[in-house]
N, C-alpha and C. Protein backbone atom coordinates (compact mmCIF):
# COMPACT_ATOMS: atom_id res chain seq x y z
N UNK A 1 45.93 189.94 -136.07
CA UNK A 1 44.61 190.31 -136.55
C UNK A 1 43.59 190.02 -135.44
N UNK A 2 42.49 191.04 -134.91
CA UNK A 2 42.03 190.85 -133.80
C UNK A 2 40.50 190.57 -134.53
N UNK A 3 39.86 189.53 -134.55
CA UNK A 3 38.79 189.36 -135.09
C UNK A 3 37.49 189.15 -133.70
N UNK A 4 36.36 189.91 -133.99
CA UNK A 4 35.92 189.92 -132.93
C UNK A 4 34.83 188.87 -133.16
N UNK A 5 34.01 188.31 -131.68
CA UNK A 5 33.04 187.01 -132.12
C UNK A 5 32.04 187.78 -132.36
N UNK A 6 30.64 187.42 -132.50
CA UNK A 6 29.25 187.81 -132.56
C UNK A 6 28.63 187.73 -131.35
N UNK A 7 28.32 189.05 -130.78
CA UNK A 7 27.32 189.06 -129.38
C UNK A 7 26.28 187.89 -129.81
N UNK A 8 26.23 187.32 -128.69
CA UNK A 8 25.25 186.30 -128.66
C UNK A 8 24.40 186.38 -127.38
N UNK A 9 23.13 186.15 -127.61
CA UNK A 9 22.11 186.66 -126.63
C UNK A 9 21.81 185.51 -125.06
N UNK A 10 21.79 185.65 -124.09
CA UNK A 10 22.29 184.87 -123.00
C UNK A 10 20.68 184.21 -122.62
N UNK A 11 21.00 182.89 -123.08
CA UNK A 11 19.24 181.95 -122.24
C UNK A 11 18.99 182.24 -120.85
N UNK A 12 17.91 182.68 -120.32
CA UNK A 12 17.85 183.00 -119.17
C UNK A 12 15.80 182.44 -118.88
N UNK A 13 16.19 181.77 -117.77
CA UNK A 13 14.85 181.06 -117.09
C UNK A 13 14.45 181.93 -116.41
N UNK A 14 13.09 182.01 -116.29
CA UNK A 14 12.12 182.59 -115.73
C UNK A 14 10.86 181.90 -115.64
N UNK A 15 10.07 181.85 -114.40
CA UNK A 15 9.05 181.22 -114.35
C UNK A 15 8.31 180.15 -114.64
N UNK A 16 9.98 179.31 -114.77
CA UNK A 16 9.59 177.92 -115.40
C UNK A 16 9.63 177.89 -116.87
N UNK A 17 10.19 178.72 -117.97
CA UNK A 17 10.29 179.33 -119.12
C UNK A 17 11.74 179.23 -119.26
N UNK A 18 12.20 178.86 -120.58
CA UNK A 18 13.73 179.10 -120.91
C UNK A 18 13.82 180.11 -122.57
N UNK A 19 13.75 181.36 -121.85
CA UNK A 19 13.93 182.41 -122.39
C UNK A 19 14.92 182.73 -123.64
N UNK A 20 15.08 183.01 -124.68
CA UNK A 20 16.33 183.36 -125.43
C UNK A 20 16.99 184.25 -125.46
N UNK A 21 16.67 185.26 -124.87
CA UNK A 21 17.57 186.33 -124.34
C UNK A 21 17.36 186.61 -123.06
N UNK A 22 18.08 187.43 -122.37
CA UNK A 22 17.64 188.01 -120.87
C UNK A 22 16.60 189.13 -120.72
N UNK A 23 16.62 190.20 -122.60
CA UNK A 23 15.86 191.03 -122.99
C UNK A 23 14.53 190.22 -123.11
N UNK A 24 14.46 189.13 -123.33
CA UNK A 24 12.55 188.54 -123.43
C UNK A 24 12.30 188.40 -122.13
N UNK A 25 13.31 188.00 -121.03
CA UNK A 25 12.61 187.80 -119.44
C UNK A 25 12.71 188.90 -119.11
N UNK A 26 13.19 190.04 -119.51
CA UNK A 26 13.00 191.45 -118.47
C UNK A 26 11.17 191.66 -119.31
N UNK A 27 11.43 191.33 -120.51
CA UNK A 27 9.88 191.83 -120.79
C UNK A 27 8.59 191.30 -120.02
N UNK A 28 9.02 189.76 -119.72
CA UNK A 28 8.53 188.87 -118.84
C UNK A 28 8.20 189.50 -118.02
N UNK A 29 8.91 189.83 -117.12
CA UNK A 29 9.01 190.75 -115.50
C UNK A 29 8.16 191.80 -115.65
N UNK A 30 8.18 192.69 -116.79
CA UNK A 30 7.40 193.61 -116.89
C UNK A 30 6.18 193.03 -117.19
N UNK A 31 5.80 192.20 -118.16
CA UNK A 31 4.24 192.31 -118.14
C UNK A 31 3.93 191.15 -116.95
N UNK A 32 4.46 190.78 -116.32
CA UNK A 32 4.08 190.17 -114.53
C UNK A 32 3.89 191.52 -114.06
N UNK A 33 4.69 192.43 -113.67
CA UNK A 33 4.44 193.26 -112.74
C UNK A 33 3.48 194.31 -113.48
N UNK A 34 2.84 194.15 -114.29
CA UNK A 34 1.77 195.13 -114.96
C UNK A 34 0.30 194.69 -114.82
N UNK A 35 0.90 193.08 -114.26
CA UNK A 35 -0.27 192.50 -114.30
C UNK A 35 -0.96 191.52 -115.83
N UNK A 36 0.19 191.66 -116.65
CA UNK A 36 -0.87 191.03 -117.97
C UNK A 36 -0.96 189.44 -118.01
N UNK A 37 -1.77 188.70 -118.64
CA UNK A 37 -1.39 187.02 -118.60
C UNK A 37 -0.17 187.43 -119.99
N UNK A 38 0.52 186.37 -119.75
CA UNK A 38 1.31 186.21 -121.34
C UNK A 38 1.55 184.74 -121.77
N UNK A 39 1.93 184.62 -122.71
CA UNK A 39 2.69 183.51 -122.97
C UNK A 39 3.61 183.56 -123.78
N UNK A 40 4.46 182.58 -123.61
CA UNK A 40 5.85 182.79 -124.31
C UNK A 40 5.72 181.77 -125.38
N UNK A 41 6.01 182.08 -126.75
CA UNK A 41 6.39 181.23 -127.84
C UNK A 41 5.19 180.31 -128.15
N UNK A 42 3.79 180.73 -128.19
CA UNK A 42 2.79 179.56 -127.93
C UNK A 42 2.78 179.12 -129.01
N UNK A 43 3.38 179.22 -130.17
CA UNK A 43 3.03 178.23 -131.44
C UNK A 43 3.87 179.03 -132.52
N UNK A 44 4.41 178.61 -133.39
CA UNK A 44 4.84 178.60 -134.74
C UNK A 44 3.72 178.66 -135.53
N UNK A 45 4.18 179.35 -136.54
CA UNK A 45 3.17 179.51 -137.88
C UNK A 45 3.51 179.66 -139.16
N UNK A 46 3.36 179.23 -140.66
CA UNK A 46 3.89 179.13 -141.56
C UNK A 46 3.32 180.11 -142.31
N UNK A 47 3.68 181.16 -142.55
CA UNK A 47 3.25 182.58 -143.18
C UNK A 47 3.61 182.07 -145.07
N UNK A 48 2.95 183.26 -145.41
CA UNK A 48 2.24 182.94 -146.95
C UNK A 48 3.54 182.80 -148.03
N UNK A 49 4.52 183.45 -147.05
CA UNK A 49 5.55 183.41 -148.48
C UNK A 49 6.31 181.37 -147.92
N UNK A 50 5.93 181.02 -147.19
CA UNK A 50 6.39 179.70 -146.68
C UNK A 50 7.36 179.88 -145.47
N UNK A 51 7.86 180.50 -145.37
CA UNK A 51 8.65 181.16 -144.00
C UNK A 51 7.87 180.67 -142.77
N UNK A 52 8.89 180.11 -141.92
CA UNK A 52 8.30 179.57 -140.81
C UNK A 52 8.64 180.91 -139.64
N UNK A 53 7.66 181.17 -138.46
CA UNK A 53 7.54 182.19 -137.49
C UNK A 53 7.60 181.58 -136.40
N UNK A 54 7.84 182.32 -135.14
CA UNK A 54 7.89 181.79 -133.77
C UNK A 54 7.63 182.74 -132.99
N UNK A 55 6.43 183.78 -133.14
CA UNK A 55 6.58 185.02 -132.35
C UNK A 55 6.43 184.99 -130.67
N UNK A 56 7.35 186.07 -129.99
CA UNK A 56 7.93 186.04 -128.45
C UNK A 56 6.89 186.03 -128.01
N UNK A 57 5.99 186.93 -127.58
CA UNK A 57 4.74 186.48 -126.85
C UNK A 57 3.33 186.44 -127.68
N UNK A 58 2.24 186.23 -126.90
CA UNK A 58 0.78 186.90 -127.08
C UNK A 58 -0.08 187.40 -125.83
N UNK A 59 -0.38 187.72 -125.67
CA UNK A 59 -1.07 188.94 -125.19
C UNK A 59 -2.29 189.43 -125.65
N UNK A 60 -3.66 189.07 -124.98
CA UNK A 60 -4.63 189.06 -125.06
C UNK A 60 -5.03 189.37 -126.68
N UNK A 61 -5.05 188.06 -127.29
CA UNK A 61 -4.41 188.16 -128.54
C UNK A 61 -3.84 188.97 -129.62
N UNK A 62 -2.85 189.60 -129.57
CA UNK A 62 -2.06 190.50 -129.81
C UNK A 62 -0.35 189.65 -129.55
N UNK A 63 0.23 189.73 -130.62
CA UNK A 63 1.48 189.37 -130.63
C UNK A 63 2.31 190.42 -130.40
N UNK A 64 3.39 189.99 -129.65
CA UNK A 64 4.69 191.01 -129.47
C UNK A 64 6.03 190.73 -129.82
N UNK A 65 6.73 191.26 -130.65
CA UNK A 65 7.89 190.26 -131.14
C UNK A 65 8.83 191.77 -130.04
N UNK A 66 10.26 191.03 -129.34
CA UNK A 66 11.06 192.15 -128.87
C UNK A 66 11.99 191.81 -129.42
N UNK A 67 12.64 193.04 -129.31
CA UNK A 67 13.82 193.09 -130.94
C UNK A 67 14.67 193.98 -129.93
N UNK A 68 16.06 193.50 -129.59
CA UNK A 68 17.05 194.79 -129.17
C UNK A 68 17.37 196.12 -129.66
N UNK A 69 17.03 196.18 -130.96
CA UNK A 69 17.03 197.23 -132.21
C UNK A 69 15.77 197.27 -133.03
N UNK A 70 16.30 198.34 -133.99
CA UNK A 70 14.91 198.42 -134.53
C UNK A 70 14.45 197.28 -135.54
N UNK A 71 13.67 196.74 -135.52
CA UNK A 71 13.56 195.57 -136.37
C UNK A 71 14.19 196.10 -137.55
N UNK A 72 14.30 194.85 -138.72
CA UNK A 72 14.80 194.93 -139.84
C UNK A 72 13.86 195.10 -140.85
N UNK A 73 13.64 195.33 -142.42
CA UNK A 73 12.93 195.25 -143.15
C UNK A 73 12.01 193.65 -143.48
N UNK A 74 13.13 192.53 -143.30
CA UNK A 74 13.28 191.23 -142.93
C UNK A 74 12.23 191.12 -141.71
N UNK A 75 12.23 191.65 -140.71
CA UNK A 75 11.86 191.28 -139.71
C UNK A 75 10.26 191.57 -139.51
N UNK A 76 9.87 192.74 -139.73
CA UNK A 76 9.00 193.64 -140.38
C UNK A 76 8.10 192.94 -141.16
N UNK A 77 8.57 192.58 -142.25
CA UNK A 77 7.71 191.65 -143.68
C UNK A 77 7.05 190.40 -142.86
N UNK A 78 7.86 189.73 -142.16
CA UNK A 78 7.44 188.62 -141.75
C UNK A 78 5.80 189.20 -139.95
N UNK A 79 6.09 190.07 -139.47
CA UNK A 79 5.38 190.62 -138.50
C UNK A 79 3.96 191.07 -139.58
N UNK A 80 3.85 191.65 -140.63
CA UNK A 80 3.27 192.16 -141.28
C UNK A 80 2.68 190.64 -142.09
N UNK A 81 3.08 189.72 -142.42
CA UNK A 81 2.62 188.51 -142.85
C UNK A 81 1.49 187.72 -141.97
N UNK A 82 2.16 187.83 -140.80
CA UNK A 82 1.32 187.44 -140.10
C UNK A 82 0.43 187.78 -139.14
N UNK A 83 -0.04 189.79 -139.30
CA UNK A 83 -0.80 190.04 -138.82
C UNK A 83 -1.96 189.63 -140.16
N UNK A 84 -1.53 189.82 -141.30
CA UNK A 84 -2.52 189.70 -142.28
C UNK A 84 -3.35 187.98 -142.17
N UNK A 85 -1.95 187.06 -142.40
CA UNK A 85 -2.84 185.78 -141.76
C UNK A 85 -3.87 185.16 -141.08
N UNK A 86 -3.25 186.36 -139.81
CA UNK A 86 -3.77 185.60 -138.79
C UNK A 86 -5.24 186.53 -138.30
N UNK A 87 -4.95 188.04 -138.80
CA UNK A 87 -5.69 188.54 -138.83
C UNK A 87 -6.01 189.72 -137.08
N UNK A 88 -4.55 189.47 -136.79
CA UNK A 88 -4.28 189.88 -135.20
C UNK A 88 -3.24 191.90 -135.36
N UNK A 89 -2.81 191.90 -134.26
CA UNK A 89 -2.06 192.85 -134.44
C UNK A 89 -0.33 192.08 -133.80
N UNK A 90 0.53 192.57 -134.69
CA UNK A 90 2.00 192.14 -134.27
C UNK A 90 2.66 193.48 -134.23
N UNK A 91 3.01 193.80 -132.99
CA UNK A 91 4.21 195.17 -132.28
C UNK A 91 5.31 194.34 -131.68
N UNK A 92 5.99 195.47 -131.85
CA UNK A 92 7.59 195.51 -131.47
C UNK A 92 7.74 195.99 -130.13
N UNK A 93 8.20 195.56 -129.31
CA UNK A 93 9.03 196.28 -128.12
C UNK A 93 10.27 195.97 -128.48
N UNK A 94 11.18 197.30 -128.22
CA UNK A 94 12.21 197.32 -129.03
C UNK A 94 13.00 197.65 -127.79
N UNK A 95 14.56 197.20 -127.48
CA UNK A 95 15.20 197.49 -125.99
C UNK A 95 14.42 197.23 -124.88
N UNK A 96 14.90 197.43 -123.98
CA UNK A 96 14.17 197.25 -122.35
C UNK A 96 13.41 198.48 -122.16
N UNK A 97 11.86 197.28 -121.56
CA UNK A 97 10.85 198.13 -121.58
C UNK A 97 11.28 199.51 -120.85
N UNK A 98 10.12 200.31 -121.28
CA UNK A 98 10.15 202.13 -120.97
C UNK A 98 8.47 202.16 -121.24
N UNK A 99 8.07 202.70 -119.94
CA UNK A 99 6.88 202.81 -119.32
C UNK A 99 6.46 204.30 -120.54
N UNK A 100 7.37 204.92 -120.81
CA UNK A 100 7.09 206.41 -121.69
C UNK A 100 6.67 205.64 -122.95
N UNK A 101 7.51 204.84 -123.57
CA UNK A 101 7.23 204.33 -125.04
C UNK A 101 6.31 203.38 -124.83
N UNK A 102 5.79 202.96 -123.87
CA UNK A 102 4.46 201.60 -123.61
C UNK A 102 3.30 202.92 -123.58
N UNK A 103 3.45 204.38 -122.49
CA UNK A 103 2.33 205.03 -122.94
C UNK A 103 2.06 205.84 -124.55
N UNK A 104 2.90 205.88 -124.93
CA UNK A 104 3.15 206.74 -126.38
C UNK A 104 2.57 205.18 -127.46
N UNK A 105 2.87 204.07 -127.16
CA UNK A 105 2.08 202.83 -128.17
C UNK A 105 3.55 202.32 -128.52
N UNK A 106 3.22 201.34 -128.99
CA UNK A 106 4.50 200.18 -130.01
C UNK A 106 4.04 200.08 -131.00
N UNK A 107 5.18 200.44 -132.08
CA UNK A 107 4.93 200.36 -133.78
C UNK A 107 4.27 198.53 -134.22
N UNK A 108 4.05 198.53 -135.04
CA UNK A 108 3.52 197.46 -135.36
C UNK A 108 2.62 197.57 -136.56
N UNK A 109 2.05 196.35 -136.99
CA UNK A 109 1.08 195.76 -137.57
C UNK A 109 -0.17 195.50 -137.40
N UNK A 110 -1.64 196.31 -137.54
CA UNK A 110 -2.77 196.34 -137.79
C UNK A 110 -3.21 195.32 -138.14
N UNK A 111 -3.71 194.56 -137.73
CA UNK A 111 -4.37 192.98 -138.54
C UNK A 111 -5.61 192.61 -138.41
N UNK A 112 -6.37 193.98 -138.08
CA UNK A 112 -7.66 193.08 -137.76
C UNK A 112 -8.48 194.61 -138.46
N UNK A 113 -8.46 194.97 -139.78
CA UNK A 113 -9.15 195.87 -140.43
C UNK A 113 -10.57 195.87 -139.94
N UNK A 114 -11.25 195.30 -139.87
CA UNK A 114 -12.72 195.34 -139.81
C UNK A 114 -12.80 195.86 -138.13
N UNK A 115 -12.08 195.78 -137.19
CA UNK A 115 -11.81 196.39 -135.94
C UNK A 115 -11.61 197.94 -135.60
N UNK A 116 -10.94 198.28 -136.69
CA UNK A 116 -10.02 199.79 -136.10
C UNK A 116 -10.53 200.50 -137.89
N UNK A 117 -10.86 199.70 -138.53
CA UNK A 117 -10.93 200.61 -139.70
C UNK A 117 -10.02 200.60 -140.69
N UNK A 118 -8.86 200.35 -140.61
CA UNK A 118 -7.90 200.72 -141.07
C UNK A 118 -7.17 199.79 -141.91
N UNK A 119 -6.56 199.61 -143.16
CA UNK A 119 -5.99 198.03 -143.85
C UNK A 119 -4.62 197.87 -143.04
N UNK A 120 -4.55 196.64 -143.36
CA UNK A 120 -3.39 195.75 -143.43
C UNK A 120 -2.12 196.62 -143.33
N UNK A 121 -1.36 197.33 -142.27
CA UNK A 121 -0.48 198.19 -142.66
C UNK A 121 0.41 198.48 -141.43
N UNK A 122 1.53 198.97 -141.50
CA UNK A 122 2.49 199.46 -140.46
C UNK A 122 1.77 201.01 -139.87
N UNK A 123 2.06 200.90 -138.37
CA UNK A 123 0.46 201.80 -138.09
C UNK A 123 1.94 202.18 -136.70
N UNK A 124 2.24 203.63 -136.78
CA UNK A 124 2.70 204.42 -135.62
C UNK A 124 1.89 203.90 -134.26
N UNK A 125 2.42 204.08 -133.06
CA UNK A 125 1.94 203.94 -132.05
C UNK A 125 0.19 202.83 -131.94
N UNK A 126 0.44 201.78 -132.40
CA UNK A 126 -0.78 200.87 -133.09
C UNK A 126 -1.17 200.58 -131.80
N UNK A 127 -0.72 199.89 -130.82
CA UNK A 127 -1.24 199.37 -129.51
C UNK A 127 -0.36 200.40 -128.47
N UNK A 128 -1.37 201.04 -127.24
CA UNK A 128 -0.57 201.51 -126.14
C UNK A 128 -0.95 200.53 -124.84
N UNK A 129 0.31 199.80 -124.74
CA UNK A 129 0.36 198.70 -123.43
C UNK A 129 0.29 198.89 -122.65
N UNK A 130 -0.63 199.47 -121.91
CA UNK A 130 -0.46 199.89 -120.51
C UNK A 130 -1.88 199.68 -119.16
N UNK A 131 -1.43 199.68 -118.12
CA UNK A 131 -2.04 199.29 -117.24
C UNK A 131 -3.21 199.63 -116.85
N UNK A 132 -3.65 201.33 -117.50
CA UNK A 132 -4.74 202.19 -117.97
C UNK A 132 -5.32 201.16 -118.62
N UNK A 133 -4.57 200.83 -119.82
CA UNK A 133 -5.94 200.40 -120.73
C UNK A 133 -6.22 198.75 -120.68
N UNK A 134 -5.91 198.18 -119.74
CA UNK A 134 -6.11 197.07 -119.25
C UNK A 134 -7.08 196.90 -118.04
N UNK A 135 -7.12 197.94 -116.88
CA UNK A 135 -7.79 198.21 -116.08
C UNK A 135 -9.36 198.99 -116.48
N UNK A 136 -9.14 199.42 -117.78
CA UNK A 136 -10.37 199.76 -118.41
C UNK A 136 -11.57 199.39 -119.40
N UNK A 137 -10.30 198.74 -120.21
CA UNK A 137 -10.65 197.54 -121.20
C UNK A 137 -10.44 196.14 -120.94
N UNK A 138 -9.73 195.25 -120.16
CA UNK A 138 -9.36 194.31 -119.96
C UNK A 138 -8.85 193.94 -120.93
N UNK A 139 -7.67 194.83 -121.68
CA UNK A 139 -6.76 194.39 -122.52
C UNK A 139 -6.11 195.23 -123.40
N UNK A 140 -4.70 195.61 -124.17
CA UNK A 140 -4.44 196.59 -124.19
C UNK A 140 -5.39 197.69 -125.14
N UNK A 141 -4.91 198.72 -125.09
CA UNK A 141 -5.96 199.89 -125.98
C UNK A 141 -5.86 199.56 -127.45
N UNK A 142 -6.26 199.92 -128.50
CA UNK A 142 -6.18 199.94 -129.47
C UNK A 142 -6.18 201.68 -130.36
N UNK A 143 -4.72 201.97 -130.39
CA UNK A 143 -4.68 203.33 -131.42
C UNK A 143 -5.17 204.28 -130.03
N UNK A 144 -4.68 204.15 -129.20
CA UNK A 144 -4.47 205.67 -127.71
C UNK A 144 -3.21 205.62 -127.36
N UNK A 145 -3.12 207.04 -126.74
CA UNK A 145 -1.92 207.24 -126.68
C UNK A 145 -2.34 208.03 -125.36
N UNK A 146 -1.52 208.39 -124.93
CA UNK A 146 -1.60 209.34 -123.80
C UNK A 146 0.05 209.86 -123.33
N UNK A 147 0.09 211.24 -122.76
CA UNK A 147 1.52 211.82 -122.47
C UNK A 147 2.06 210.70 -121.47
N UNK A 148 1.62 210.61 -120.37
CA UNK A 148 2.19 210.72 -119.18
C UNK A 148 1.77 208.93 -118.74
N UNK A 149 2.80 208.35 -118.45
CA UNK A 149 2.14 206.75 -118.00
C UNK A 149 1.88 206.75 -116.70
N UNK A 150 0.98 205.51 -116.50
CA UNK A 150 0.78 204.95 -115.10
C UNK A 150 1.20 205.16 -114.22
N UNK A 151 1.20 204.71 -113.05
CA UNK A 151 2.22 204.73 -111.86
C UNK A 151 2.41 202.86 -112.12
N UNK A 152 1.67 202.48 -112.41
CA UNK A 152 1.92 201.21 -112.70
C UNK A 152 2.69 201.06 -114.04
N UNK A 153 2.46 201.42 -114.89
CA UNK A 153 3.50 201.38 -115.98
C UNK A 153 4.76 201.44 -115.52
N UNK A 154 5.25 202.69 -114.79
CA UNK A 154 6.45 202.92 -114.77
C UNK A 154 6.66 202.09 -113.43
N UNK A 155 6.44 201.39 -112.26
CA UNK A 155 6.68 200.76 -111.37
C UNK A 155 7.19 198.91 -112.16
N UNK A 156 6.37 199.23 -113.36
CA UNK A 156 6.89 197.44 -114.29
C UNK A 156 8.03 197.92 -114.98
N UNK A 157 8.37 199.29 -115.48
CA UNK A 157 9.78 199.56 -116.09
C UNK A 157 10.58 199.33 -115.13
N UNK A 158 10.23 199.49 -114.12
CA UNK A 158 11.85 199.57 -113.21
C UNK A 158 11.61 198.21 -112.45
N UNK A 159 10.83 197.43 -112.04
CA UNK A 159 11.42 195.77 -111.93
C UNK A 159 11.14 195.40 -113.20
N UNK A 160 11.54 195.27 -114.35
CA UNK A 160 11.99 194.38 -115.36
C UNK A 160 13.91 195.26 -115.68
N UNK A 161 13.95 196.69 -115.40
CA UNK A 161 15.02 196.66 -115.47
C UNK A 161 16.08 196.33 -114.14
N UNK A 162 15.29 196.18 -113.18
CA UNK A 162 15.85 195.70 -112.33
C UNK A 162 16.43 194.33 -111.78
N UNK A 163 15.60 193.04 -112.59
CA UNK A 163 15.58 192.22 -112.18
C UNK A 163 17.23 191.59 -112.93
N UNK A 164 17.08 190.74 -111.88
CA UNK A 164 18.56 189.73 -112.28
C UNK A 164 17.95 188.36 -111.93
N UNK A 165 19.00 187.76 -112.67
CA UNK A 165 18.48 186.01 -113.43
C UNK A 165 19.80 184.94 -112.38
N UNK A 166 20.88 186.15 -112.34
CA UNK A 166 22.49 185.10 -112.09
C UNK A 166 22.08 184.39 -110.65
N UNK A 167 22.84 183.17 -110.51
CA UNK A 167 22.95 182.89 -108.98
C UNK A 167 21.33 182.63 -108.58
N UNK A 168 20.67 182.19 -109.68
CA UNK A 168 19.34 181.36 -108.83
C UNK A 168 18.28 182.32 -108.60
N UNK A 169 18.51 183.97 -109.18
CA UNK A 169 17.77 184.71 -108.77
C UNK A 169 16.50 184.59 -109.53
N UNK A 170 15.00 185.30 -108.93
CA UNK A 170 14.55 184.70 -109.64
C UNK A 170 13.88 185.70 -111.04
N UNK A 171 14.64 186.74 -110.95
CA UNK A 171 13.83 188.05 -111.83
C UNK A 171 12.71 189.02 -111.26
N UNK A 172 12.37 188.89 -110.22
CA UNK A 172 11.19 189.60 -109.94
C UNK A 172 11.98 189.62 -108.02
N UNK A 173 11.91 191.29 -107.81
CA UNK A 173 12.13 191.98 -106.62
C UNK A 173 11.10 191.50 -105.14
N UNK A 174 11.23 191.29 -104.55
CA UNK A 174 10.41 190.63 -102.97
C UNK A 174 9.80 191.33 -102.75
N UNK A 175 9.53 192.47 -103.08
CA UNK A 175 8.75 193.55 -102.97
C UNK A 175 6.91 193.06 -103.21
């Protein structure tokens, strides 16, 4: 009987950071090479149904949870808890970043109604992350989209998929 184990996600350091997957430091790499501040894991929070949270980054306050897949319904409820809480927006980057799906926006959670208009709700393309709307706004856009990304967008897709962790490396190209 060949029973198989459970993929398990590989800790990987970066920047003085001990990462839980290698998928949160490639995201790392990318928002370094995009230029954004981030932080990793800055606090836990106890959302309304009592459920304790730990979301992956923030970002000019804006949470980002990255999910290898598409989040779960589970996963979702709790992102949606605590945009209402906290009163912020919580998106998904889902797989290794793609400069196309950072200009097109990340699904997510609306949390700041009195901002955008709009209630408490799962909102298509809610934030577009990109280097445009950071260089314009000093922080990402709120509800834009645009076809075609950056040259900077897509220059942070390809060192975060580029980077390697093994053998002391340090994630980010000499370039």
């Amino acid at each position: 009987m060949n029973i198989e184990a459970p993929t398990r996600a590989i800790e990987t350091r970066y920047k003085g950071y001990r990462f839980r997957s290698r998928l949160e430091a490639r995201w790392a790499v990318f928002f370094d090479a995009i230029g954004w501040k981030w932080e990793y894991e800055p606090e836990g929070y106890e959302l309304a149904d009592g459920t304790r949270y730990l979301p992956d980054f923030r970002i000019c306050g804006s949470f980002i949870e990255i999910k290898a897949t598409e989040p779960t319904d589970d996963e979702k409820n709790k992102a949606e808890l605590l945009a209402k809480g906290l009163k912020v927006n919580v998106v998904f980057g889902i797989g290794l970043p793609s400069a196309k799906e950072i200009a097109n926006g990340l699904d997510g959670y609306n949390g700041d109604p009195d901002f955008t208009g709009y209630p408490v709700e799962w909102t298509n393309a809610l934030l577009t992350f990109s280097a445009y709307c950071l260089r314009k706004w000093d922080r990402p856009g709120i509800c834009i989209s645009y076809e075609t990304p950056a040259i900077l967008d897509i220059i942070a897709e390809n060192e975060a998929r580029a980077a390697r962790f093994e053998h002391g490396e340090t994630g980010r190209s000499a370039s």
